[in-house]
N, C-alpha and C. Protein backbone atom coordinates (compact mmCIF):
# COMPACT_ATOMS: atom_id res chain seq x y z
N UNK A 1 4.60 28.38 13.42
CA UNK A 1 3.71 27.41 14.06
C UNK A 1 3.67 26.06 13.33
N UNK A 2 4.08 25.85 11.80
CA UNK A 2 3.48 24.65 11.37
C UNK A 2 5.00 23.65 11.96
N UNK A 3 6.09 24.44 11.53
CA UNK A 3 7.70 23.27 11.92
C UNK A 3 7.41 23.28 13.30
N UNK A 4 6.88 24.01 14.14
CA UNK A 4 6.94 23.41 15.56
C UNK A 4 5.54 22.14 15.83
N UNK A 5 4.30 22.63 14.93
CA UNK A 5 3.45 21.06 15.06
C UNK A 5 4.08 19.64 14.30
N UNK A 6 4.90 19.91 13.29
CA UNK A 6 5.20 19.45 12.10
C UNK A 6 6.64 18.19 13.06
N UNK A 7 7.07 19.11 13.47
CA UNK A 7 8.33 18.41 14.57
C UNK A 7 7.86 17.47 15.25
N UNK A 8 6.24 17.70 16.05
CA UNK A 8 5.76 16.45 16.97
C UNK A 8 5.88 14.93 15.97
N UNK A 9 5.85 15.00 14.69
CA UNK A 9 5.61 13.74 14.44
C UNK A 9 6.35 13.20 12.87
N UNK A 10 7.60 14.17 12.68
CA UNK A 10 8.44 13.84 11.69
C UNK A 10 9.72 13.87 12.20
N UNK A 11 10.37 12.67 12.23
CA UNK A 11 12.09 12.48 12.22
C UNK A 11 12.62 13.37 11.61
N UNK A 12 12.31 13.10 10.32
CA UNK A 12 13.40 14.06 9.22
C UNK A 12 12.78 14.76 8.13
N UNK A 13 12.39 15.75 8.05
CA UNK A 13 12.00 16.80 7.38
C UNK A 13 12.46 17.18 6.16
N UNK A 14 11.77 17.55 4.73
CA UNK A 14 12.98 18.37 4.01
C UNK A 14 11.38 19.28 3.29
N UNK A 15 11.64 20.38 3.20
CA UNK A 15 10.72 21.29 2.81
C UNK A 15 11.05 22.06 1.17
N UNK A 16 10.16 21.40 0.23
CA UNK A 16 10.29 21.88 -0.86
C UNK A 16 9.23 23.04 -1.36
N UNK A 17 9.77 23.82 -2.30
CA UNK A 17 8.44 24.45 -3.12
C UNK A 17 7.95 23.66 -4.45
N UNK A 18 8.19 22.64 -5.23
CA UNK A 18 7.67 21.93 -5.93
C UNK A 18 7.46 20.35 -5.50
N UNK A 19 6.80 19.74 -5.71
CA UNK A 19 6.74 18.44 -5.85
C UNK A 19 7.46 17.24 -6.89
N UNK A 20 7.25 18.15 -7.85
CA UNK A 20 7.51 17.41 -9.03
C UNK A 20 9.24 17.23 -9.05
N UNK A 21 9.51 18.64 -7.81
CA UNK A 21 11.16 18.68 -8.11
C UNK A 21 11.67 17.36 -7.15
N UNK A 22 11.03 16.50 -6.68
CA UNK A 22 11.30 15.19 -5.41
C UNK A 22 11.38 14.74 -6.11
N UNK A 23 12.67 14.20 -6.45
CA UNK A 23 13.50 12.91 -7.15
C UNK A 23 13.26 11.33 -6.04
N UNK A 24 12.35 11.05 -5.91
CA UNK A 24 11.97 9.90 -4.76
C UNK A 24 10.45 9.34 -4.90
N UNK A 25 10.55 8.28 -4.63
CA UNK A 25 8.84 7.87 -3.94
C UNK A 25 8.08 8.94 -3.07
N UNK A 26 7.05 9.25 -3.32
CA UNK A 26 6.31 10.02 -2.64
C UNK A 26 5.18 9.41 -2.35
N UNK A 27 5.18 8.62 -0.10
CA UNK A 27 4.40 7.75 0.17
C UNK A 27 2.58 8.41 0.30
N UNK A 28 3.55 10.04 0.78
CA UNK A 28 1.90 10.13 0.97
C UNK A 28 2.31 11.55 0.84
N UNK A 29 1.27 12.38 1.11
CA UNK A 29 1.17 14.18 1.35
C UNK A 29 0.50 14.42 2.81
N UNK A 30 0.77 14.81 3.49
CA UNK A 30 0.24 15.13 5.09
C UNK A 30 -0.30 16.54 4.76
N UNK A 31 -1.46 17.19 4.85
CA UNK A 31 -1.82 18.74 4.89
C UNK A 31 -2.07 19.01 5.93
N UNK A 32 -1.64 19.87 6.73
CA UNK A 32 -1.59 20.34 7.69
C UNK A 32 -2.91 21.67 7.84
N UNK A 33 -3.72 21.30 8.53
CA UNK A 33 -4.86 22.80 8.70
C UNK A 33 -4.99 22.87 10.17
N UNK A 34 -4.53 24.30 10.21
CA UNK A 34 -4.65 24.93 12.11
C UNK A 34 -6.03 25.35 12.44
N UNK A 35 -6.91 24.82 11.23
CA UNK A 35 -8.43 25.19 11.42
C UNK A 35 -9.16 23.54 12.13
N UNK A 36 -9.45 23.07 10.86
CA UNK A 36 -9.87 21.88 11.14
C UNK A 36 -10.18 20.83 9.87
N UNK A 37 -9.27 19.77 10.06
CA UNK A 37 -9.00 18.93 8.78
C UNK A 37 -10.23 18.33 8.22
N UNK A 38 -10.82 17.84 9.09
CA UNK A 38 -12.23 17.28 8.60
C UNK A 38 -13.55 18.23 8.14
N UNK A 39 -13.50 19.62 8.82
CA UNK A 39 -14.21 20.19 8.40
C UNK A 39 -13.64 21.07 7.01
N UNK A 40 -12.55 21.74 7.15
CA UNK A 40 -12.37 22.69 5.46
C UNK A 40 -11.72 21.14 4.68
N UNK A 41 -10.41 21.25 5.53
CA UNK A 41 -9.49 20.05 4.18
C UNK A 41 -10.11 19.04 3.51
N UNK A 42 -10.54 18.07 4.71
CA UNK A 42 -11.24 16.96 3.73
C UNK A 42 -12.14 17.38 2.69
N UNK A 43 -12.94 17.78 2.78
CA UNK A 43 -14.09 18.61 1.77
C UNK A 43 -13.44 18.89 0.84
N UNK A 44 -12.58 19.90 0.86
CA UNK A 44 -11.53 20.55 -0.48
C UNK A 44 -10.65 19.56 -1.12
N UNK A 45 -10.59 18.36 -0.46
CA UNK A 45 -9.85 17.51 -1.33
C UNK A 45 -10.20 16.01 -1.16
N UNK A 46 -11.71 16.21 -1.41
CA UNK A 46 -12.57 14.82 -1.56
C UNK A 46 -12.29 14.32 -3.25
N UNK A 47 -12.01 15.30 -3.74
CA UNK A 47 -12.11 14.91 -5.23
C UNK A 47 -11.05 14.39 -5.58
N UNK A 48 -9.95 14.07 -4.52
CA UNK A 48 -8.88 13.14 -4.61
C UNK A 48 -9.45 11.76 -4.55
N UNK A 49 -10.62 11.21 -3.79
CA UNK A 49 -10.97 10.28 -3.91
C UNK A 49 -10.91 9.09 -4.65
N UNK A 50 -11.19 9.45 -6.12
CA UNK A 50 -11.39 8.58 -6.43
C UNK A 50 -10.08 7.72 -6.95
N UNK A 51 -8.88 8.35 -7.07
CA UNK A 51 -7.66 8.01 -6.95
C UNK A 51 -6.50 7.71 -5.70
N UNK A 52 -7.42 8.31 -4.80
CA UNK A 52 -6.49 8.34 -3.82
C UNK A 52 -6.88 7.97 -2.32
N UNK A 53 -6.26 7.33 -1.26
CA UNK A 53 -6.99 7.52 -0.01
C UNK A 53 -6.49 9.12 0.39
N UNK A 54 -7.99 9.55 1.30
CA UNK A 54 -8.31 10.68 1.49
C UNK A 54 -8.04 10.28 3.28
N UNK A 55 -7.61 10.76 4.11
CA UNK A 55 -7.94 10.09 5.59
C UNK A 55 -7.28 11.60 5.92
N UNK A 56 -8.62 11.74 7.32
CA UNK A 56 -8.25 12.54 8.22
C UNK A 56 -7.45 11.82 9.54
N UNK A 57 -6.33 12.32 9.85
CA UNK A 57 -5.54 11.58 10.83
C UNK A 57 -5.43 12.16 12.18
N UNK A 58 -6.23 13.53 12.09
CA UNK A 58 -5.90 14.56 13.24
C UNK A 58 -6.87 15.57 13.22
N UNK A 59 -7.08 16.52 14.25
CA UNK A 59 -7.81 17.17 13.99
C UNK A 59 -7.12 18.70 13.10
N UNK A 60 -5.95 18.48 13.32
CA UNK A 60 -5.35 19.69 11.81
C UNK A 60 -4.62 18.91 10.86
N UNK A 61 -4.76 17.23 10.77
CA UNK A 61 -3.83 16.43 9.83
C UNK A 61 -4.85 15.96 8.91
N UNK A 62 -4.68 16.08 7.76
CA UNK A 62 -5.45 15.14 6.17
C UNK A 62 -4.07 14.60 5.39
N UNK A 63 -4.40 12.91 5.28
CA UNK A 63 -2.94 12.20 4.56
C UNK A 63 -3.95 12.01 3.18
N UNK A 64 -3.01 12.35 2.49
CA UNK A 64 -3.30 11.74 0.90
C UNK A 64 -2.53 10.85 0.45
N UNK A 65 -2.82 9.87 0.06
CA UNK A 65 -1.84 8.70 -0.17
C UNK A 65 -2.52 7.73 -1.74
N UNK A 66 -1.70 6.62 -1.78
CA UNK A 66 -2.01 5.69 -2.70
C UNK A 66 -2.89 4.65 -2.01
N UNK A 67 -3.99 4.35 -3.20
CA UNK A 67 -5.30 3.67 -2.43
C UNK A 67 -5.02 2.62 -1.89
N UNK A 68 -3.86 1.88 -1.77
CA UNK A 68 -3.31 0.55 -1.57
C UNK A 68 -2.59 0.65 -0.30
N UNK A 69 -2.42 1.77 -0.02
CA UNK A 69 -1.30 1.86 1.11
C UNK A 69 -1.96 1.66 2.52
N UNK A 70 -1.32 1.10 3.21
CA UNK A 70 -1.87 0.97 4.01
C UNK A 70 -0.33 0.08 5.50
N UNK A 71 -0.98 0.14 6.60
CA UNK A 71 0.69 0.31 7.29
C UNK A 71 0.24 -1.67 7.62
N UNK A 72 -0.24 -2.38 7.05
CA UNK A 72 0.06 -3.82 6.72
C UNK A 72 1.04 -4.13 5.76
N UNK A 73 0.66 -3.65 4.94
CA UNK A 73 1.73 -3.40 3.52
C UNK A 73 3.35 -3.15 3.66
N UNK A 74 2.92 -1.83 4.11
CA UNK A 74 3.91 -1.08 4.89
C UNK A 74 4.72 -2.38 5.45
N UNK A 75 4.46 -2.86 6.68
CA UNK A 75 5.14 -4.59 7.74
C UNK A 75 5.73 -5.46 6.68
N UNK A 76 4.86 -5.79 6.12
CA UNK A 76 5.29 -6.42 4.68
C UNK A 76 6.27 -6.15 4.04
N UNK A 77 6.20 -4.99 3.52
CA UNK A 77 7.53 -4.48 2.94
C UNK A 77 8.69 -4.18 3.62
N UNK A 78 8.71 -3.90 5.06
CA UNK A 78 9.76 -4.41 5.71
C UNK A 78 10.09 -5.78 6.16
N UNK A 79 9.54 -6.29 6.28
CA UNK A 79 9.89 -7.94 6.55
C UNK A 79 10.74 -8.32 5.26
N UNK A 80 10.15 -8.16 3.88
CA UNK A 80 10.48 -8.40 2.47
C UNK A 80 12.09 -8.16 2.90
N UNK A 81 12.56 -6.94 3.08
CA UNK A 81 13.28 -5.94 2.80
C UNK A 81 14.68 -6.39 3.81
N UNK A 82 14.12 -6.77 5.11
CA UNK A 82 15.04 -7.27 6.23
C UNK A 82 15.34 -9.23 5.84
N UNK A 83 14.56 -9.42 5.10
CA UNK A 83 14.70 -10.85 4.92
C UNK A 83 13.84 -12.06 6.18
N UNK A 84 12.68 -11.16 6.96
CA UNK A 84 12.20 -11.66 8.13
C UNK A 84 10.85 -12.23 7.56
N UNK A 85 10.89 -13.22 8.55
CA UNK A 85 9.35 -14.13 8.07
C UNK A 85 8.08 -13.62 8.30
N UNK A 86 7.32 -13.53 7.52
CA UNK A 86 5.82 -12.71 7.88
C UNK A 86 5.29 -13.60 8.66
N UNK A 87 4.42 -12.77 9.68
CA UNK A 87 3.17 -13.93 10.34
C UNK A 87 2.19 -14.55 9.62
């Protein structure tokens, strides 16, 4: 059940058992709960807070990310990247 919810909204997938073993930027963590994200997940990982944005995105999606991130940034850094003029 989770690679078939997991499919609605990832291109390209790669499924590890460590973290630490991702040789890459790691933009965010997506947790997936078939219960309900705002009610168990968020709660269980409020204490990311104070380092981290905490956002429920779904009703089984919680993103953990860097407090800065944000999908302006995100535009930004592609414009940077393509050589295109920001608005």
């Amino acid at each position: 059940p989770f690679l078939a919810e997991v499919d609605k909204y990832y291109h390209r997938l790669e499924i590890v058992e460590d973290l630490d073993a991702v040789e890459d930027d790691i933009l965010k963590v997506a947790i997936s709960d078939f219960e309900s994200s705002e009610e168990i997940s968020a709660p269980a990982y409020a204490h990311f807070r104070d380092t981290h944005q905490v956002v429920v995105s779904g009703q089984h999606w919680l993103d953990v990310m860097d407090p800065h991130a944000n999908k302006g940034s995100g535009i930004r850094h592609i414009q940077q990247a393509l050589g295109s003029p920001s608005a």
